[in-house]
Protein backbone atom coordinates (compact mmCIF):
# COMPACT_ATOMS: atom_id res chain seq x y z
CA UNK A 1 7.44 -23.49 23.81
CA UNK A 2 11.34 -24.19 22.38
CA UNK A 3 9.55 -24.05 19.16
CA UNK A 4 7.25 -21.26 19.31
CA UNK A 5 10.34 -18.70 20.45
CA UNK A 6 12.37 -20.04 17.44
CA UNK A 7 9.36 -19.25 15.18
CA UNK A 8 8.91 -15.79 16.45
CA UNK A 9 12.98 -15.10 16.29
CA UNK A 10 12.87 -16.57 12.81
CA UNK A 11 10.02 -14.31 11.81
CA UNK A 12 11.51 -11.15 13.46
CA UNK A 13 14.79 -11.18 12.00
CA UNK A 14 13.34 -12.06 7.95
CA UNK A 15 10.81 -9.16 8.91
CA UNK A 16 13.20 -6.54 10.13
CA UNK A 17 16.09 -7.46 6.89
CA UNK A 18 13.32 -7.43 4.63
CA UNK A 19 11.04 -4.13 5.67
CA UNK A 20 14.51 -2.64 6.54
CA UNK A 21 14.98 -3.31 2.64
CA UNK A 22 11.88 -1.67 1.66
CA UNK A 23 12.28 1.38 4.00
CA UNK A 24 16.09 2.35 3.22
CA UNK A 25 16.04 1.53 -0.67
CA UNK A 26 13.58 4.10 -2.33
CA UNK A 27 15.24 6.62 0.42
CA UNK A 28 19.14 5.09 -1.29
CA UNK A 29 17.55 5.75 -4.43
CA UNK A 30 16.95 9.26 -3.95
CA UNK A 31 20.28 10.23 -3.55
CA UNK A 32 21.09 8.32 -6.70
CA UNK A 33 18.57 9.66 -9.29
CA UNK A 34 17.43 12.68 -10.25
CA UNK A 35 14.43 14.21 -8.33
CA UNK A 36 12.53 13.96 -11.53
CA UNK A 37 13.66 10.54 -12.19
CA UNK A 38 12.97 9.44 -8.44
CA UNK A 39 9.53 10.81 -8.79
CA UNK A 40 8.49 8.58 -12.34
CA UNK A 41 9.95 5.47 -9.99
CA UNK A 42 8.03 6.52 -7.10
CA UNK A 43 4.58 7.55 -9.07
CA UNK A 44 5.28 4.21 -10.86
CA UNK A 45 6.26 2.34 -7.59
CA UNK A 46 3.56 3.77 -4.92
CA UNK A 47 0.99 5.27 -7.16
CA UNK A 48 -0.71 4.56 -10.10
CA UNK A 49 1.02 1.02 -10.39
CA UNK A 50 -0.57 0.27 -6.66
CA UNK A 51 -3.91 1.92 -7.70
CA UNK A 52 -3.67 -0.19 -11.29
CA UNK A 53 -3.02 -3.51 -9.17
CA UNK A 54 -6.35 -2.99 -7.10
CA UNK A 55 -7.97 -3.00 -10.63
CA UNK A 56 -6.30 -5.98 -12.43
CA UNK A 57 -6.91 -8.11 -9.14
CA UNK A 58 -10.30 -7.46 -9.24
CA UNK A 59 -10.51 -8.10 -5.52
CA UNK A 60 -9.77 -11.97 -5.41
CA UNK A 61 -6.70 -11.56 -2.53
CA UNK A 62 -9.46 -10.51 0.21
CA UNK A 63 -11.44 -13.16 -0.99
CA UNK A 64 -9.11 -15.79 -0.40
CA UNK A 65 -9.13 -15.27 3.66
CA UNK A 66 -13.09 -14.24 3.30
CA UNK A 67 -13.39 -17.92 2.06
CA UNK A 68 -10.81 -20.02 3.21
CA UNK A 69 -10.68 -18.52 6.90
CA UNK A 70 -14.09 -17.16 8.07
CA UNK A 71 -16.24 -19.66 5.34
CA UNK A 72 -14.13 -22.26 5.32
CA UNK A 73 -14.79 -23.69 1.78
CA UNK A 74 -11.83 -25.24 0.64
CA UNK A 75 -13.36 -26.73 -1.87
CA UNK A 76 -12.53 -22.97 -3.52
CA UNK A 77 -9.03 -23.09 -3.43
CA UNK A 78 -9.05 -24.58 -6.83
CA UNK A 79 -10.40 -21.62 -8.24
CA UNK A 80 -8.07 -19.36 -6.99
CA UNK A 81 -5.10 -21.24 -9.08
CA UNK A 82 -7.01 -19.76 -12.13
CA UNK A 83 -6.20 -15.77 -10.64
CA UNK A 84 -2.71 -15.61 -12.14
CA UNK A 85 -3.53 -16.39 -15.82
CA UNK A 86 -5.86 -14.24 -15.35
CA UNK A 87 -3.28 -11.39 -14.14
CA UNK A 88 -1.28 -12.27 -17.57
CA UNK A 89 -3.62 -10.55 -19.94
CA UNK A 90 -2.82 -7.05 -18.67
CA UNK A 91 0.64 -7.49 -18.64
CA UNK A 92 0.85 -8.98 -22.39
CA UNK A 93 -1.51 -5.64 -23.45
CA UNK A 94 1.26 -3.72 -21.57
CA UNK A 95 4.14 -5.13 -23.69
CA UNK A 96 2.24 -5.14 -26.91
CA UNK A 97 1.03 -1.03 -26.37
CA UNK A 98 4.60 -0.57 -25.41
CA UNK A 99 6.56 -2.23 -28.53
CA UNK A 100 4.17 -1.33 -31.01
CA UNK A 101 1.89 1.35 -29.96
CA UNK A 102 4.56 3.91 -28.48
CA UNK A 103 3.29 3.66 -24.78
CA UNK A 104 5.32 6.20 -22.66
CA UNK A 105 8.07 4.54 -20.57
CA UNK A 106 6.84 5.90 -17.48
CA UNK A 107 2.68 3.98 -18.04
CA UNK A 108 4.93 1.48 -18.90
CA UNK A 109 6.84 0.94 -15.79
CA UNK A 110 4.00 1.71 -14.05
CA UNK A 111 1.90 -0.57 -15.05
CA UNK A 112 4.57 -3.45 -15.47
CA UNK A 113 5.14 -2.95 -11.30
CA UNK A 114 1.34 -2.93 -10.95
CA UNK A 115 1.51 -6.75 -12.53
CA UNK A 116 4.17 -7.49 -9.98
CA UNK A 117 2.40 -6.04 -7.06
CA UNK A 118 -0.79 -7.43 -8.11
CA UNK A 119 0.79 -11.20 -7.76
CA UNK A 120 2.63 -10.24 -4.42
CA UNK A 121 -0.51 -9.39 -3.10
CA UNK A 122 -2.67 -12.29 -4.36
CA UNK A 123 -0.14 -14.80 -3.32
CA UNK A 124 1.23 -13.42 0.31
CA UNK A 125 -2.26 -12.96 1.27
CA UNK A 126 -2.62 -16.85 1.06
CA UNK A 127 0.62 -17.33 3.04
CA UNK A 128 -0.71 -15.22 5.72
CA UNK A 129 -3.83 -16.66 5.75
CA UNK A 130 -2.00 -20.13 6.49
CA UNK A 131 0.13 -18.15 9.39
CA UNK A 132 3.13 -18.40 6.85
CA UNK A 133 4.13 -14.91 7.35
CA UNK A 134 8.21 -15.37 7.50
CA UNK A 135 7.28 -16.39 3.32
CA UNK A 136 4.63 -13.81 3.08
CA UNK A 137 7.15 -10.93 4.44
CA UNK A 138 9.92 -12.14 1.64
CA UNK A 139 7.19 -11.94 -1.09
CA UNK A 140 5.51 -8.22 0.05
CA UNK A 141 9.51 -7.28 -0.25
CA UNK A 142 10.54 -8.44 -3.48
CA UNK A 143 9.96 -5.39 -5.67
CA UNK A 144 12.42 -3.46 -3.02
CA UNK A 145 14.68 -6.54 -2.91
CA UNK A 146 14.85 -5.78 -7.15
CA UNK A 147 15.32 -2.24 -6.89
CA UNK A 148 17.91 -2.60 -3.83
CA UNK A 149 19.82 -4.87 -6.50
CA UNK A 150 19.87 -1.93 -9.27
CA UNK A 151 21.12 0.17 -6.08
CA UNK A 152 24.56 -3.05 -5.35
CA UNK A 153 25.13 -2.71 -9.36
CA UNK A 154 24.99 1.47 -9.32
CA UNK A 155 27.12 1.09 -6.20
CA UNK A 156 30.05 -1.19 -7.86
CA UNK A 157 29.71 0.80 -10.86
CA UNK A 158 28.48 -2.18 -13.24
CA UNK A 159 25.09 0.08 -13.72
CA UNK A 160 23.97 3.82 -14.37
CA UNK A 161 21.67 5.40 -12.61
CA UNK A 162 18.63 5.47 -14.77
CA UNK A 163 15.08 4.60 -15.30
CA UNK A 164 15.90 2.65 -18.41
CA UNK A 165 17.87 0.04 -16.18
CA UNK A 166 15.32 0.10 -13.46
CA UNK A 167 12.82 -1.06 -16.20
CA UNK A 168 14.90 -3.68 -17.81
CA UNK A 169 15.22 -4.74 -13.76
CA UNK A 170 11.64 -4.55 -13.15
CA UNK A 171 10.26 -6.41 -16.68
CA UNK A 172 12.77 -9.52 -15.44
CA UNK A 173 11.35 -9.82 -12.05
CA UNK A 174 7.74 -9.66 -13.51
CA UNK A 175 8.56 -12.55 -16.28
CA UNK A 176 9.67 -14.42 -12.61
CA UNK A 177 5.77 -14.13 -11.99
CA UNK A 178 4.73 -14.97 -15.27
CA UNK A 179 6.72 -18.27 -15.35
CA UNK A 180 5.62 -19.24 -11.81
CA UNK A 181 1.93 -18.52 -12.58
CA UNK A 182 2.02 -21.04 -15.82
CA UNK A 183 3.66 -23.46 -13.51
CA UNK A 184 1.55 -23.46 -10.60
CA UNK A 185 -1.68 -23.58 -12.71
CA UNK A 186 -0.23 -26.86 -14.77
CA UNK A 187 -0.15 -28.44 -11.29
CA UNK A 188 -3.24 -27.17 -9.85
CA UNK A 189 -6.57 -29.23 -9.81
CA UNK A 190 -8.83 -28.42 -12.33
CA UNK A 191 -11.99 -30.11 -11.78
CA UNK A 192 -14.76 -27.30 -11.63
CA UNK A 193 -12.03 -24.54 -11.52
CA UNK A 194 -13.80 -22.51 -13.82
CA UNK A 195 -17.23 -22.35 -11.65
CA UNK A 196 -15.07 -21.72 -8.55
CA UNK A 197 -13.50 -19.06 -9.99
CA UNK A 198 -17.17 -17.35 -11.18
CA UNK A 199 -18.02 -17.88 -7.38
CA UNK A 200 -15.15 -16.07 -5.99
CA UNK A 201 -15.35 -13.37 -9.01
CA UNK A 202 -19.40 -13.01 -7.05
CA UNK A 203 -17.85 -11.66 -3.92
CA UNK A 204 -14.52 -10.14 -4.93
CA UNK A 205 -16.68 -7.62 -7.47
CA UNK A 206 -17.68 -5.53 -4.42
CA UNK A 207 -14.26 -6.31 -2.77
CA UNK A 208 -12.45 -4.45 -6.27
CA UNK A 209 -14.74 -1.50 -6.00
CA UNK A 210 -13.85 -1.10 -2.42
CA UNK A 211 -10.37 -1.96 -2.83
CA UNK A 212 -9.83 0.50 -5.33
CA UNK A 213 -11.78 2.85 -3.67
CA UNK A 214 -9.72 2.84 -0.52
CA UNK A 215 -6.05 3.33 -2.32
CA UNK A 216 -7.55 6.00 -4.77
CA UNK A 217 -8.24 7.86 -1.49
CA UNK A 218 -5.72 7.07 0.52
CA UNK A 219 -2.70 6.28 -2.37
CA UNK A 220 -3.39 9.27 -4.82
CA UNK A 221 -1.08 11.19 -3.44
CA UNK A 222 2.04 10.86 -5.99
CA UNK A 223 -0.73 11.06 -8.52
CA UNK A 224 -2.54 14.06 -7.21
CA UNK A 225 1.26 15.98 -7.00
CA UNK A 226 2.12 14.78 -9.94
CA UNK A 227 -1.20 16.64 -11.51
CA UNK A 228 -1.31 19.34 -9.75
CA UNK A 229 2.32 19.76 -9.51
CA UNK A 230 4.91 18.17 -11.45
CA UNK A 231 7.28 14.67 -11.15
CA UNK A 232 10.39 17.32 -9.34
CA UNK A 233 7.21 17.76 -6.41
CA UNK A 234 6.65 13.84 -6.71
CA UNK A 235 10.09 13.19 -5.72
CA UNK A 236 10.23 15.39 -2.94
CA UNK A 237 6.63 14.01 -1.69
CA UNK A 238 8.05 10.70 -1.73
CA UNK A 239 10.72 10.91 -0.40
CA UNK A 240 8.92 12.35 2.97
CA UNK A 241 6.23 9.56 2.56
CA UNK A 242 9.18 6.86 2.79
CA UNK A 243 10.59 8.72 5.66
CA UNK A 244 7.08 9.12 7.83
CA UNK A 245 6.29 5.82 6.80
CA UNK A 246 8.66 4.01 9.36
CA UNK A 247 5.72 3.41 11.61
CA UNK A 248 4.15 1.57 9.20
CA UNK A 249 6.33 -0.95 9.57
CA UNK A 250 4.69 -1.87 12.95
CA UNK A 251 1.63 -1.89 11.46
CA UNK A 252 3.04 -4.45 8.91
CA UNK A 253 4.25 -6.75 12.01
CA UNK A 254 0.44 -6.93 13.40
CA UNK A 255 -1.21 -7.36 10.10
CA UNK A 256 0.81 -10.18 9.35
CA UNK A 257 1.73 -11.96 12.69
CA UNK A 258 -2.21 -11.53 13.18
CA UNK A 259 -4.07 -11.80 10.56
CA UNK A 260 -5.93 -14.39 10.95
CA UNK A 261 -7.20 -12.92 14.21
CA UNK A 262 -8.41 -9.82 12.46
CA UNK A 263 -11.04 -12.29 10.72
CA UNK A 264 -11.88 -14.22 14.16
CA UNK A 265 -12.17 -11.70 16.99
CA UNK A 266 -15.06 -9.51 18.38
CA UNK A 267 -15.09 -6.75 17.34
CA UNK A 268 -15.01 -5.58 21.27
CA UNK A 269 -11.70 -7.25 21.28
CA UNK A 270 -10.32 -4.92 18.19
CA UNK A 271 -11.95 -2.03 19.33
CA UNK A 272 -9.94 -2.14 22.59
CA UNK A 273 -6.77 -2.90 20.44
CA UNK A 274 -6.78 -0.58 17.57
CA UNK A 275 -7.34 2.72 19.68
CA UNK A 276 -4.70 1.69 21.84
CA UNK A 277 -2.60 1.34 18.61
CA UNK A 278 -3.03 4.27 17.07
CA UNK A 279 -2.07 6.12 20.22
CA UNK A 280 0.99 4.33 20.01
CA UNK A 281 1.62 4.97 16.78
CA UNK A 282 0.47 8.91 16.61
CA UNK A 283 3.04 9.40 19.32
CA UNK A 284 5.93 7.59 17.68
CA UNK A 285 5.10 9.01 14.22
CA UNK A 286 5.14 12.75 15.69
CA UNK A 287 8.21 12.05 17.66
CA UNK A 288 10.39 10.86 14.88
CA UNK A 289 9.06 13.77 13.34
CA UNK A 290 10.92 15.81 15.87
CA UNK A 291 14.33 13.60 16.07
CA UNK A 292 15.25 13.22 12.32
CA UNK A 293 16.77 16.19 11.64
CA UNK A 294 19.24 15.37 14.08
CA UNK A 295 19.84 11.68 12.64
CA UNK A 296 18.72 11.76 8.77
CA UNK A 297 20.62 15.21 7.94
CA UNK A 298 23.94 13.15 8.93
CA UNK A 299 23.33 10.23 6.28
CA UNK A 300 21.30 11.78 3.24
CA UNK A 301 21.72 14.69 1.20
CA UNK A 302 18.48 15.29 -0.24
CA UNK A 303 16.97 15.48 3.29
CA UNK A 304 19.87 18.21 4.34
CA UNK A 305 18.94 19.89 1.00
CA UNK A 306 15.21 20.10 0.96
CA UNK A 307 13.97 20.14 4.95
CA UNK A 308 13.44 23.32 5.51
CA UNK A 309 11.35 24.23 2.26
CA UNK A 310 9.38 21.10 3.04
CA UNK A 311 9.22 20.07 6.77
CA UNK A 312 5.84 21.16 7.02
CA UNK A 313 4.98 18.26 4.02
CA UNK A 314 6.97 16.11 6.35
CA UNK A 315 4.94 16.35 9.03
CA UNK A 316 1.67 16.26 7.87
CA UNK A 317 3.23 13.13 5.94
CA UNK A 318 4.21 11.65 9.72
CA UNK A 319 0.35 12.67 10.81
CA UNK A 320 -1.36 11.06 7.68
CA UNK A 321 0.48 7.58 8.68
CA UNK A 322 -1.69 6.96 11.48
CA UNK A 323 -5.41 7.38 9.08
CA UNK A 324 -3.39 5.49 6.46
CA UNK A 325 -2.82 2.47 8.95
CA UNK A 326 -6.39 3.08 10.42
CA UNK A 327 -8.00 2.98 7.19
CA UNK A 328 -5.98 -0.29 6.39
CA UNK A 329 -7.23 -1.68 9.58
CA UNK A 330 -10.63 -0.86 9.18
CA UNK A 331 -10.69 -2.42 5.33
CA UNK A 332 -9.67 -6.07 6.45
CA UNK A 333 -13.22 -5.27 9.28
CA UNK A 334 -14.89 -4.30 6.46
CA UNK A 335 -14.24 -7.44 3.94
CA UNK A 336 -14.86 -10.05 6.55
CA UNK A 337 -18.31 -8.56 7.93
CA UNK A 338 -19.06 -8.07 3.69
CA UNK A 339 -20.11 -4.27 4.14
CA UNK A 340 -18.07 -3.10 1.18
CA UNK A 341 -20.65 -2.59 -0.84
CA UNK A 342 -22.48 -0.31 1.35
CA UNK A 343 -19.17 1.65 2.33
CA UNK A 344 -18.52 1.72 -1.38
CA UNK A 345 -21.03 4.21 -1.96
CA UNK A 346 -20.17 6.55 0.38
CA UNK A 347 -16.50 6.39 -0.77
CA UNK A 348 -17.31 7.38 -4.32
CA UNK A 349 -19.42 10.50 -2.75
CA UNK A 350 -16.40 11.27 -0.88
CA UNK A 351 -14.04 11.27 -3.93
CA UNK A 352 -16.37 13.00 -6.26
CA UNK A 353 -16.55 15.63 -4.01
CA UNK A 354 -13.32 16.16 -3.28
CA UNK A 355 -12.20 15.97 -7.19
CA UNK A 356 -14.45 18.35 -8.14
CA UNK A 357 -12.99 20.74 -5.69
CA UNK A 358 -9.66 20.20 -5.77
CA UNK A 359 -10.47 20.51 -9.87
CA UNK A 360 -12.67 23.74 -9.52
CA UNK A 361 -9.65 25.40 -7.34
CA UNK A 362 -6.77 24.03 -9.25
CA UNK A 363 -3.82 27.10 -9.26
CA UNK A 364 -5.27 28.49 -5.95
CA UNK A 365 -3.85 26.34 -3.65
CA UNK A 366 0.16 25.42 -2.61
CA UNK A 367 1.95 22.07 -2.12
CA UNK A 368 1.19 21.27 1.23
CA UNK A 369 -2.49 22.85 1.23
CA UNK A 370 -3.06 19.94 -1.00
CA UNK A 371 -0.92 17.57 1.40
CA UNK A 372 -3.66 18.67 4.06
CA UNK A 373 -6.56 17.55 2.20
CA UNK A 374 -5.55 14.61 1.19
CA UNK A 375 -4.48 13.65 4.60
CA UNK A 376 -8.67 15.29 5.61
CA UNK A 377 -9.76 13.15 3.29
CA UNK A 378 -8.03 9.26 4.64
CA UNK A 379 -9.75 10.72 7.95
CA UNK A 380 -12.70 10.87 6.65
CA UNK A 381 -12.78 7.89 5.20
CA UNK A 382 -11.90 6.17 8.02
CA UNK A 383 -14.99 7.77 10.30
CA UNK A 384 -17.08 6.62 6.79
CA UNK A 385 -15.39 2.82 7.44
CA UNK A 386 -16.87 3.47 11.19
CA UNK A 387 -20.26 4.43 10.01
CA UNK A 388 -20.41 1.81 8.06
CA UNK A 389 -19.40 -0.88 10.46
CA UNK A 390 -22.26 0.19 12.89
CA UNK A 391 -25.43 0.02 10.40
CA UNK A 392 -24.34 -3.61 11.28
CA UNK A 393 -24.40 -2.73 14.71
CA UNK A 394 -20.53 -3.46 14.84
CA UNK A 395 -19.16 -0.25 16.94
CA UNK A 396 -15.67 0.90 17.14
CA UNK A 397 -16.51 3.82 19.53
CA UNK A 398 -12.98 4.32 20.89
CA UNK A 399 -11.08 4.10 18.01
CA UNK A 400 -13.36 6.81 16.29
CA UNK A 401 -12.90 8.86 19.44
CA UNK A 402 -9.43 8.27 19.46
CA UNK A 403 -8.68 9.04 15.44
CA UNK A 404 -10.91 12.60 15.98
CA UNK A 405 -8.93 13.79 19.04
CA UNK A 406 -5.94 12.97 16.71
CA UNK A 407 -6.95 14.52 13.92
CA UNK A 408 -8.16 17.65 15.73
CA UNK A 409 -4.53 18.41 17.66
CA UNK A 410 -2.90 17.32 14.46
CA UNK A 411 -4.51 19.91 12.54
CA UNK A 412 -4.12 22.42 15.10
CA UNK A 413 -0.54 22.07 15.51
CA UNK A 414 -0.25 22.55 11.56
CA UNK A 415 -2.27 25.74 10.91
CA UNK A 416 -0.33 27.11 14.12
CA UNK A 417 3.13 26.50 13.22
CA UNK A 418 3.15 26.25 9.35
């Protein structure tokens, strides 16, 4: 018992200094860069370089638990210690486009923090898998834990403020990765590593498509404001994101305290939990909403400056939190029941469609018109996740229910008061 209380008080204190890290920085940095410059770090950061990782993992961290926890082949694990020589070859293409072959800073920092998030990804998800989720909390950090560094040398004047340094800061953490994949694969065990890794390469194919899928739809924001818009409108969109996203941090605390029960319980069970959840959350997420211009105008400039233009992108950026952690939900239901290549269909229908009309209608439409849809479309992809579920007869009645009703006053509240 002695020991189970420490293990939760350990875990709750390196959660809270370490998402507390992740939360406050990019919001530091804002008040620190330029709004363009704090929009290339954020499109870089929370955009394309998550959106690149999806692709250069090619699925194998949702294996890992798909294998390991619900299969439980061990035999596998070898094959996994192949994944981060594989991760190298992008990252060498990215420094050989960029020193010979003129690659724009910006694709280069984006896809340098892709490599990086990529290898955070592949190697908390074991850690969580093996209920190490103090370590797996640390890891899921460290980019912030870099960038909060550039912030201490801006701060004590030894650094500018400038997306040069925050490159040179990045490239040095990602050669930390590079160095401790070599390692761990000189240690690893070898025999048969290359058919293990074909094996897992089988099932994490459909697990990349839907992967990919899934943060295309629900991380394309920067990216579609970026298009659409301009790097100034990035910043400002970011900056709102980081702010909403506070209750996302509660989400973090179930998906990693739990995790392994999110590949062992009924559905029944999760049904009954998530739709309790996202009441939870939908109510805290609108309420801060309400609060923060009484708290955040005393400590940060740029929200003092740019509220009022943009409180209505705030709070449909508070309202799309609660699809965002639905969706997430839903995914991990999704890879351990092996439906994502039947949901992955219906995903691409959904983003064709709403490409072509966002494309088609490009110039008609203002900032947060295109805030709405994309916040429409992580709803609908989550009632697609539910549809999905049940040609497997796995139902998730009340959290559907629960997500529309949501949705529905959400949206109401919106087109009445903005």
């Amino acid at each position: 018992m002695i020991n189970a209380i420490k293990k939760h008080a350990i875990f709750g204190v390196v959660f809270t200094v370490a998402k507390a890290l992740v939360y406050f920085t990019p919001l530091l940095l804002a008040d620190v860069l330029t709004t363009s410059d704090y929009g290339i770090l954020e499109y870089a950061l929370a955009g394309l370089g998550v959106i690149v990782n999806t692709l250069i993992n090619i699925g194998v961290p949702g294996a890992y638990p798909y294998f390991i926890i619900r299969e439980k082949k061990d035999n596998l694990k070898t094959g996994f210690s192949l994944h981060p020589l594989v991760l190298l070859l992008p990252f060498v293409i990215n420094q050989f486009a960029f020193l010979y072959l003129s690659l724009d800073v910006n694709f280069y920092l984006a896809f340098n923090i892709s490599y990086i998030i990529a290898n955070q990804i592949f190697y908390s998800t074991q850690l969580k898998s093996h209920e190490k989720a103090s370590y797996a909390v640390v890891l899921d950090s460290g980019i912030y834990i870099i960038l909060f560094l550039f912030f201490i040398g801006f701060k004590t004047g030894a650094l500018v403020p400038s997306i040069t340094v925050i490159n040179r800061f990045v490239l040095a953490y990602a050669l930390f990765y590079v160095f401790m994949g070599i390692i761990r694969f000189i240690k690893s065990e070898k025999q048969n590593i290359i058919d293990h890794y074909k094996t897992i390469l089988r099932f994490s194919v459909h697990l990349l498509i839907s992967t990919f899928l899934i943060f295309l739809i629900t991380t394309s924001g920067r990216i579609l404001v970026e298009f659409f818009f301009g790097f100034d409108e990035v910043g400002i969109y970011a900056f709102y994101f980081r702010l909403a996203a506070i209750v996302v941090m509660i989400h973090q605390i179930i998906n990693i305290a739990y995790f392994k029960k999110i590949y062992t319980f009924s559905p029944v069970i999760l049904d009954q939990y998530f739709y309790k959840f996202f009441l939870i959350i939908s109510v805290l997420s609108i309420t801060i909403y309400f609060i923060s211009p009484f708290i955040v105008g005393e400590f940060s400039n740029f929200f003092k400056d740019t509220f009022e233009t943009y409180k209505g992108v705030y709070f449909l950026l508070s309202a799309q939190m609660i699809m965002w952690i639905a969706s997430a939900l839903n995914s991990n239901i999704i890879d351990r029941e092996n439906s994502a290549k039947i949901n992955n269909v219906f995903f691409l229908i959904l983003i064709c469609v709403v490409g072509v009309l966002l494309y088609i209608f490009k110039g008609e439409f203002l900032f947060t018109q295109l805030i709405y849809i994309h916040f429409m479309s992580i709803y609908i992809a989550c009632m697609i996740q539910y549809y999905t579920l049940s040609k497997k007869c796995i139902y998730f009645k009340k959290s559907a229910i629960t997500l529309t009703i949501i949705f529905l006053l959400e949206s109401g509240y919106y087109f009445l008061c903005f």
